[in-house]
PDB file of N, CA and C in Angstrom:
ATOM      1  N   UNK A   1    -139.733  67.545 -60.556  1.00  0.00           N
ATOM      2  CA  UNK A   1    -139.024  66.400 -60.001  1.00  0.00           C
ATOM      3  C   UNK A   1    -137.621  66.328 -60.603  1.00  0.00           C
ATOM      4  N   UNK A   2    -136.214  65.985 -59.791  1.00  0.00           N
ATOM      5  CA  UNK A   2    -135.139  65.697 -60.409  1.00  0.00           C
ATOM      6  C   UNK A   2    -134.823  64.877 -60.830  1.00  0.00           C
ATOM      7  N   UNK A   3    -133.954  64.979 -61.997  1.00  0.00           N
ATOM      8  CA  UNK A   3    -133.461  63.600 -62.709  1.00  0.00           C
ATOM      9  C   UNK A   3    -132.508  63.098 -61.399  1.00  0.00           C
ATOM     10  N   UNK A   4    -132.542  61.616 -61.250  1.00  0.00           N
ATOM     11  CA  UNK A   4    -131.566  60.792 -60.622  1.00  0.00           C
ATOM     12  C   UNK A   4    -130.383  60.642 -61.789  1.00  0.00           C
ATOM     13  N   UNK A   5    -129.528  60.513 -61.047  1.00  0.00           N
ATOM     14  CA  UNK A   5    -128.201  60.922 -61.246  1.00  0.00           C
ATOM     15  C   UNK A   5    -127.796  59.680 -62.402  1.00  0.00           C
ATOM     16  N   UNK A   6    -128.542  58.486 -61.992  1.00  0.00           N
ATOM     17  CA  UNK A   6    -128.101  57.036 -62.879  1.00  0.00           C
ATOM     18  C   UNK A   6    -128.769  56.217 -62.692  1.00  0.00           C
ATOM     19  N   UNK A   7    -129.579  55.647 -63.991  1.00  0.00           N
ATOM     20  CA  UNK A   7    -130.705  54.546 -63.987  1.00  0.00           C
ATOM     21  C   UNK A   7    -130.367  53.542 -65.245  1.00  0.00           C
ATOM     22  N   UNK A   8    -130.449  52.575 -64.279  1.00  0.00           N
ATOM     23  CA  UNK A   8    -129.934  51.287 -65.653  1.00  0.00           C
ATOM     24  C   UNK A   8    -130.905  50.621 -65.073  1.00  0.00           C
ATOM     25  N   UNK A   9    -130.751  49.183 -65.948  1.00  0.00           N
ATOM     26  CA  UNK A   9    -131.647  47.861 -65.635  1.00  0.00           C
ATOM     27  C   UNK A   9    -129.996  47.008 -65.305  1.00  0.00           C
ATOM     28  N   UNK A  10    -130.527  46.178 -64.499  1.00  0.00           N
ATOM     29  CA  UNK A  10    -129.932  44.881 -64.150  1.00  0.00           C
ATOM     30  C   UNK A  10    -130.048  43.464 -65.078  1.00  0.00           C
ATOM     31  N   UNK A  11    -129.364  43.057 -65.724  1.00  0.00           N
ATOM     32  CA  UNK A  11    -130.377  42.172 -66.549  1.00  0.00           C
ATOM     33  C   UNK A  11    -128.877  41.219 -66.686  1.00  0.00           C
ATOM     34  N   UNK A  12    -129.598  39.649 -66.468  1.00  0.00           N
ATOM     35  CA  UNK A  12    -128.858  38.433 -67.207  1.00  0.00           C
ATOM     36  C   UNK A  12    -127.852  38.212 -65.803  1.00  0.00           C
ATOM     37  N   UNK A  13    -128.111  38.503 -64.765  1.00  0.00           N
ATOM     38  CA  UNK A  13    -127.170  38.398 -63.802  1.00  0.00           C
ATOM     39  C   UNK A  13    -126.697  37.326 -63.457  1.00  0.00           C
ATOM     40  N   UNK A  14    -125.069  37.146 -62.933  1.00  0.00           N
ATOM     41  CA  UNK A  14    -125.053  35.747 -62.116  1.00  0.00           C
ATOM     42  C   UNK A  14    -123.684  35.969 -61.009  1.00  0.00           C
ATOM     43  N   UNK A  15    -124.157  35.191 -60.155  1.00  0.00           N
ATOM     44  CA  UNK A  15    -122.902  35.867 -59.313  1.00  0.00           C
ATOM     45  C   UNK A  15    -122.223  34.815 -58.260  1.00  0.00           C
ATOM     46  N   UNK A  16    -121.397  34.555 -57.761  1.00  0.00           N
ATOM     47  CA  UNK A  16    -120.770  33.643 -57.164  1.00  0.00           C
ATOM     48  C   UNK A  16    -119.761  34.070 -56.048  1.00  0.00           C
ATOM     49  N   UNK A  17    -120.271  33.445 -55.200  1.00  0.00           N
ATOM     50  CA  UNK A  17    -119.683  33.799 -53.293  1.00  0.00           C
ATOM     51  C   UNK A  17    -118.427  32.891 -53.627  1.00  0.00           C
ATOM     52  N   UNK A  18    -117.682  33.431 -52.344  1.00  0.00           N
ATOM     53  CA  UNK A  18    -116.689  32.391 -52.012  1.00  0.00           C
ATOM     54  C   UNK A  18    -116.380  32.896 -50.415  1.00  0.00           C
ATOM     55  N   UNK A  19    -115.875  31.985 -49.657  1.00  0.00           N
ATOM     56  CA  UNK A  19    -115.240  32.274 -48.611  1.00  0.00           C
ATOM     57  C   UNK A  19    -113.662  32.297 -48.323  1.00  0.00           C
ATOM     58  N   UNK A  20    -113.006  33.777 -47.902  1.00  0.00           N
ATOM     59  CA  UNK A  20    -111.941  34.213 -48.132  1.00  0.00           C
ATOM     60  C   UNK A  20    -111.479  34.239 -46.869  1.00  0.00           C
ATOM     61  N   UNK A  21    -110.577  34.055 -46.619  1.00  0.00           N
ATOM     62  CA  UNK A  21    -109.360  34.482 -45.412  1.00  0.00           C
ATOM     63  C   UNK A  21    -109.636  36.251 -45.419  1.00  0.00           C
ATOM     64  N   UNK A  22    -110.085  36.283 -44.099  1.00  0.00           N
ATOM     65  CA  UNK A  22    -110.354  38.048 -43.803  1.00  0.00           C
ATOM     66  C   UNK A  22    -109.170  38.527 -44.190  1.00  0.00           C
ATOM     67  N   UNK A  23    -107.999  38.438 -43.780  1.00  0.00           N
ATOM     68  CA  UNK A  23    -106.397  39.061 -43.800  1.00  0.00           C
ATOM     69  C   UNK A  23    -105.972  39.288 -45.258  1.00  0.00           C
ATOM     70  N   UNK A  24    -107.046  38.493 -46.504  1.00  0.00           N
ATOM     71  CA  UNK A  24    -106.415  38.983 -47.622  1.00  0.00           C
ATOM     72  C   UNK A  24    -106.990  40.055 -47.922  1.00  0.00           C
ATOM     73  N   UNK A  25    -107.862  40.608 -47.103  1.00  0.00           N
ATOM     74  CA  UNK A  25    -108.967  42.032 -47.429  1.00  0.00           C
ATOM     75  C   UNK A  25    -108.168  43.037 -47.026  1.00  0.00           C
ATOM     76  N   UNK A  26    -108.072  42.862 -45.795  1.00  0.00           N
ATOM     77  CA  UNK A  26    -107.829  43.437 -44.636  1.00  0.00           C
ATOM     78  C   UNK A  26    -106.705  45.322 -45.124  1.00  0.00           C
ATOM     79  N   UNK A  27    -106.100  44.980 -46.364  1.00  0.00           N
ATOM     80  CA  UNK A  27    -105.313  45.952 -46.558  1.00  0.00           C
ATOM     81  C   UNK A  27    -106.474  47.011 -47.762  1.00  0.00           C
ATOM     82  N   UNK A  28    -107.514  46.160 -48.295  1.00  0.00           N
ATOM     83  CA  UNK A  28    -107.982  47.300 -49.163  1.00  0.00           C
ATOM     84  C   UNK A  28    -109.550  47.633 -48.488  1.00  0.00           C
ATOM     85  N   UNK A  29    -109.565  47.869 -47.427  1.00  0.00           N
ATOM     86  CA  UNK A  29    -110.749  47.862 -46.634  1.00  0.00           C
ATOM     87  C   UNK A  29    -110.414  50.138 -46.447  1.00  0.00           C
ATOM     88  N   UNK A  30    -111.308  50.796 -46.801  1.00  0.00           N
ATOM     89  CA  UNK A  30    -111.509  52.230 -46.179  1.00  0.00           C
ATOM     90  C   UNK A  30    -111.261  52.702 -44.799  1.00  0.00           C
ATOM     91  N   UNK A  31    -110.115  53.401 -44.489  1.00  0.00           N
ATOM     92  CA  UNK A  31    -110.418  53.233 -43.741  1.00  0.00           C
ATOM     93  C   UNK A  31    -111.434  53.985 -42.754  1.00  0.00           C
ATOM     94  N   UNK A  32    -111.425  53.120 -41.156  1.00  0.00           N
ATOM     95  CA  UNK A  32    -112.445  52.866 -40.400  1.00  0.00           C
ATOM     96  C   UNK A  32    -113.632  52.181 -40.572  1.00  0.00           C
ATOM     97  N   UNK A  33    -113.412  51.640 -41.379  1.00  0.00           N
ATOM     98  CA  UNK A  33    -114.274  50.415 -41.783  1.00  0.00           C
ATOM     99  C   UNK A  33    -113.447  48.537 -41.105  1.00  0.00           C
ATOM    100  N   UNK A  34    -114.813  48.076 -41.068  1.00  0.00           N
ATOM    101  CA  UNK A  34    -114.520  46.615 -40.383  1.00  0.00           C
ATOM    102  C   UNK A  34    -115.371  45.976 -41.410  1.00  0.00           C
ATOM    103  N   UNK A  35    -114.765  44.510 -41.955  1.00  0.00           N
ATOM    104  CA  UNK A  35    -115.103  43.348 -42.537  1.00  0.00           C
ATOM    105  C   UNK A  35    -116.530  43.132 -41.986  1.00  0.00           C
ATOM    106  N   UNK A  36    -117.337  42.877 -42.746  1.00  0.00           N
ATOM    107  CA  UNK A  36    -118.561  41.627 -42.295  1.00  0.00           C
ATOM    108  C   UNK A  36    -118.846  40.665 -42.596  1.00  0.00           C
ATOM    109  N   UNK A  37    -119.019  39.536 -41.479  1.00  0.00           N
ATOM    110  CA  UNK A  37    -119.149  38.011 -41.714  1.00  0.00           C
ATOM    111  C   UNK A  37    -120.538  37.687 -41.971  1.00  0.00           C
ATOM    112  N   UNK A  38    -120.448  36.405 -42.454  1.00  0.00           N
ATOM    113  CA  UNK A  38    -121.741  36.177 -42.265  1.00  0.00           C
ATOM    114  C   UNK A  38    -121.528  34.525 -41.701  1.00  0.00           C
ATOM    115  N   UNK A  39    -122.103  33.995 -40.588  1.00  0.00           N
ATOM    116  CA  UNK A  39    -122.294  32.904 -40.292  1.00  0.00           C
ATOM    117  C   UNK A  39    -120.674  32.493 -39.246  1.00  0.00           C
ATOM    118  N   UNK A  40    -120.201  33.610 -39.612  1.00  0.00           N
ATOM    119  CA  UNK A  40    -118.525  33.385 -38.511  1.00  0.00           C
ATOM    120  C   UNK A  40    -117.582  33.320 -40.298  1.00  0.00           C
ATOM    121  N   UNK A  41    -118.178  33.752 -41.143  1.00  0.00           N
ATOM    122  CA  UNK A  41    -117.139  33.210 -42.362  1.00  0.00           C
ATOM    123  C   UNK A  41    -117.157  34.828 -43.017  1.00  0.00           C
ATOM    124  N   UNK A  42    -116.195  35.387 -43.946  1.00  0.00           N
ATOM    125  CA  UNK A  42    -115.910  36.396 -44.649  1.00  0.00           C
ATOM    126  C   UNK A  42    -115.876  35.617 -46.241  1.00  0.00           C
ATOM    127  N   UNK A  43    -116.872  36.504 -47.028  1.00  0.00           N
ATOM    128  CA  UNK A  43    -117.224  36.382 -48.512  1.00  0.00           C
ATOM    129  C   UNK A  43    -116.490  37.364 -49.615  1.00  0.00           C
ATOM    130  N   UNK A  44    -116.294  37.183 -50.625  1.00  0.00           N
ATOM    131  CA  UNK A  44    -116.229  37.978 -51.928  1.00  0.00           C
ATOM    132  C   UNK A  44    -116.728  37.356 -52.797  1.00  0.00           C
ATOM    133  N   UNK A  45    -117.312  38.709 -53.387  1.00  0.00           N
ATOM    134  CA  UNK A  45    -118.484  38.302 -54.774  1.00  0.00           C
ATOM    135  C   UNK A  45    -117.959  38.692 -55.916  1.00  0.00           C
ATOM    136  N   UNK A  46    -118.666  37.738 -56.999  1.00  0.00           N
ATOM    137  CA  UNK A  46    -118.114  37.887 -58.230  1.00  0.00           C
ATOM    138  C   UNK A  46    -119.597  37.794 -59.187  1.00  0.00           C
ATOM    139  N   UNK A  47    -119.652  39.391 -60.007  1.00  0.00           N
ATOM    140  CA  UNK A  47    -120.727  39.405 -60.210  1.00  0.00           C
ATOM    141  C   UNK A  47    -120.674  40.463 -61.733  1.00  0.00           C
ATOM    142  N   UNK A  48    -121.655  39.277 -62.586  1.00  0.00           N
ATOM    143  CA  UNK A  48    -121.753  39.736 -63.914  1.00  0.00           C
ATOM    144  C   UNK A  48    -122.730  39.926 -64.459  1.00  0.00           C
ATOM    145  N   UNK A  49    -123.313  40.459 -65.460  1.00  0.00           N
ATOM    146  CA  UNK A  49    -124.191  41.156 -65.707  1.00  0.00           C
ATOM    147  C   UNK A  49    -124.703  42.119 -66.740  1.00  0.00           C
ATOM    148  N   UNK A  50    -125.451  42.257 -67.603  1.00  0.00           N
ATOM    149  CA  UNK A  50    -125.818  43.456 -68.506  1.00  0.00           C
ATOM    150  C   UNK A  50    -126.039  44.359 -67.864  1.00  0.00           C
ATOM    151  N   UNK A  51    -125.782  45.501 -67.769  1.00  0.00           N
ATOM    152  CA  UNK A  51    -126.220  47.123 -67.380  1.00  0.00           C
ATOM    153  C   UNK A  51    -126.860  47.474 -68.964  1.00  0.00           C
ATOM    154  N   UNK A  52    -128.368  48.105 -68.268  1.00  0.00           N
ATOM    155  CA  UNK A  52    -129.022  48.243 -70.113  1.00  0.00           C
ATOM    156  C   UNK A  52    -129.975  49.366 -69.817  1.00  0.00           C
ATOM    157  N   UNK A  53    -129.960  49.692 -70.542  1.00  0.00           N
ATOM    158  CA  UNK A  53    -131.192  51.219 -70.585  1.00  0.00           C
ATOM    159  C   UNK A  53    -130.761  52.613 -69.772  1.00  0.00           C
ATOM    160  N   UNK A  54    -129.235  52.460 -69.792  1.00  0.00           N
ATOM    161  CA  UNK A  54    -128.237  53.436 -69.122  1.00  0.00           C
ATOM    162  C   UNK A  54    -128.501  54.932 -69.188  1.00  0.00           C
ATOM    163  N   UNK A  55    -129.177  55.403 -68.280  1.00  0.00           N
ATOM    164  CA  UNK A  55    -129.270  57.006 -68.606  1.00  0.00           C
ATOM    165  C   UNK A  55    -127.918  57.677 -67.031  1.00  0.00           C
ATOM    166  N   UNK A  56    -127.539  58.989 -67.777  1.00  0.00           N
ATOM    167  CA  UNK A  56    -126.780  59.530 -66.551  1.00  0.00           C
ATOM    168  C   UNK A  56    -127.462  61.320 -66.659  1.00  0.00           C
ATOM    169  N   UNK A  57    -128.458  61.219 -65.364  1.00  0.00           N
ATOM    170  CA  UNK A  57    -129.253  62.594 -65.437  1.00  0.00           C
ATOM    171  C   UNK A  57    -130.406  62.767 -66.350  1.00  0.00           C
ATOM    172  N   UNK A  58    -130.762  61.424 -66.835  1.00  0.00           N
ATOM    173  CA  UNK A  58    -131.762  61.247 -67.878  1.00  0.00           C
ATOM    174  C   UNK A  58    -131.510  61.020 -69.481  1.00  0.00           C
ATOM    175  N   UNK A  59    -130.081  61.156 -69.268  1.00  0.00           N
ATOM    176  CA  UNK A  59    -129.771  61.272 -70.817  1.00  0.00           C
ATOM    177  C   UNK A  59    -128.757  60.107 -71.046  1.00  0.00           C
ATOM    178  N   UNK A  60    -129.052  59.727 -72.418  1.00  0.00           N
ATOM    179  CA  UNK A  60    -128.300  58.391 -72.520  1.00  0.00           C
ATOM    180  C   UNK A  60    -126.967  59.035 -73.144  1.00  0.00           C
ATOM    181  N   UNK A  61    -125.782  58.186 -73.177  1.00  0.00           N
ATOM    182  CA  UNK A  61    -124.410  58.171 -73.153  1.00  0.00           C
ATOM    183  C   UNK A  61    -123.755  57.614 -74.636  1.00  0.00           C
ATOM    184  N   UNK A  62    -123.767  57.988 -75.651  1.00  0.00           N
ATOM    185  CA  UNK A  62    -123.375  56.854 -76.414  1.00  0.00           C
ATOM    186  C   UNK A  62    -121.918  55.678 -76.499  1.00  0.00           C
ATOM    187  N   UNK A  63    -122.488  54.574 -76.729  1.00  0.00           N
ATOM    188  CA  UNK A  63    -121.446  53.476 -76.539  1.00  0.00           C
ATOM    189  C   UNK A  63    -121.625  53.297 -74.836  1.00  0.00           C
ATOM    190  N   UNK A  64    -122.838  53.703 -73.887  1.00  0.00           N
ATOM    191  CA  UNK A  64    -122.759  53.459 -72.564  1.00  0.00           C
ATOM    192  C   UNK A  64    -123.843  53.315 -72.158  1.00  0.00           C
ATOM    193  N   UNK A  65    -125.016  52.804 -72.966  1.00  0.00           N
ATOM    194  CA  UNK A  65    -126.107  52.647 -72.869  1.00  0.00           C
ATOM    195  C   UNK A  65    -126.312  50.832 -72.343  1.00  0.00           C
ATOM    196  N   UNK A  66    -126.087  49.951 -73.340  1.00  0.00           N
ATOM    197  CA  UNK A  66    -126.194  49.383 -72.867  1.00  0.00           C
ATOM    198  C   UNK A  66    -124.634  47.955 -72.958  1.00  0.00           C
ATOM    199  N   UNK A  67    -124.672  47.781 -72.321  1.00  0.00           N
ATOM    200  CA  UNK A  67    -122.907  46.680 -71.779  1.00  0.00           C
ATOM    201  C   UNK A  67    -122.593  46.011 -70.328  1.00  0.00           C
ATOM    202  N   UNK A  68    -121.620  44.988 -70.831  1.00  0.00           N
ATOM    203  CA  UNK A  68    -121.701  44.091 -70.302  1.00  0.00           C
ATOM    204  C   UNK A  68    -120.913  44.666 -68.503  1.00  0.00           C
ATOM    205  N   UNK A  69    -120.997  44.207 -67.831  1.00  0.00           N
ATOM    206  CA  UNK A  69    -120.552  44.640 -66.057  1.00  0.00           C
ATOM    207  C   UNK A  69    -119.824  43.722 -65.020  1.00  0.00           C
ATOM    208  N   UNK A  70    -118.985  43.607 -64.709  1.00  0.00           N
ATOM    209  CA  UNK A  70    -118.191  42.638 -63.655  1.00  0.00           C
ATOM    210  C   UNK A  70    -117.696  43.494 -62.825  1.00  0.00           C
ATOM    211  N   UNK A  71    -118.458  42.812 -61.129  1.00  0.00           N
ATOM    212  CA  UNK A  71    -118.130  43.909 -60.290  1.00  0.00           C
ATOM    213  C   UNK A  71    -117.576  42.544 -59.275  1.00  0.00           C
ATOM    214  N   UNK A  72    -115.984  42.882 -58.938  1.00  0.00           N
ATOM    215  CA  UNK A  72    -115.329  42.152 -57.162  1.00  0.00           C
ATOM    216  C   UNK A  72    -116.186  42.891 -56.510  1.00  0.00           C
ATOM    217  N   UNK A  73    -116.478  42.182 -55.036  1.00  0.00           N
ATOM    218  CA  UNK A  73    -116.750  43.021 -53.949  1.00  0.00           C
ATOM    219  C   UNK A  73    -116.996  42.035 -52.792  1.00  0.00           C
ATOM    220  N   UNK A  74    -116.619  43.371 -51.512  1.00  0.00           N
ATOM    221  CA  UNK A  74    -116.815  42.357 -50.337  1.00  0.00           C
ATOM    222  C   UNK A  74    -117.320  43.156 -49.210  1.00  0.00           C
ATOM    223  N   UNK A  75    -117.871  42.788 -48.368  1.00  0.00           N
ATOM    224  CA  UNK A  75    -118.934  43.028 -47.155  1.00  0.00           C
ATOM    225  C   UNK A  75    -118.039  43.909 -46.272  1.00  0.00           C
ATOM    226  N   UNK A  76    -117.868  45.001 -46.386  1.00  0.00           N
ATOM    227  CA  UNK A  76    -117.451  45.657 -44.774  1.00  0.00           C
ATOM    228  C   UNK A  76    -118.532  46.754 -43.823  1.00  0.00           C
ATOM    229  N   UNK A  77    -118.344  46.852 -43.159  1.00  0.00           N
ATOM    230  CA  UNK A  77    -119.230  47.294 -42.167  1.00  0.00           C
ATOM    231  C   UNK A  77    -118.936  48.458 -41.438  1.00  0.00           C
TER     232      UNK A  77
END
């Protein structure tokens, strides 16, 4: 069986929506990619977190095992 490439735990999470004006996205979107709404509204998340028990290929990293994580992000489609 192969090692997966990257296995952490999720731990202590918390995260917080907001609803954004699509047009402030609109320039860091990939392109051919389109925004996704939800409910007729466009979101960005703000999301923090321990990453813990960090292996990359099975093997742990030192100083990257386990730490703290803040990820922006937003829905495109």
């Amino acid at each position: 069986m192969a090692n997966k490439f990257l296995t952490a735990e999720w731990n202590n999470l918390i995260m917080a929506n907001y609803i954004i004006d699509p047009v402030i996205l609109l320039p860091y979107l990939p392109p051919k990619t389109e925004l996704d709404f939800y409910h007729g509204e466009c979101y960005v998340s703000l999301i923090g977190f321990m990453f813990e028990q960090t292996k990359m290929l099975g093997m742990r990293i030192p100083f990257h095992i386990n730490f703290e994580e803040v990820n922006l992000r937003f829905m495109y489609g």
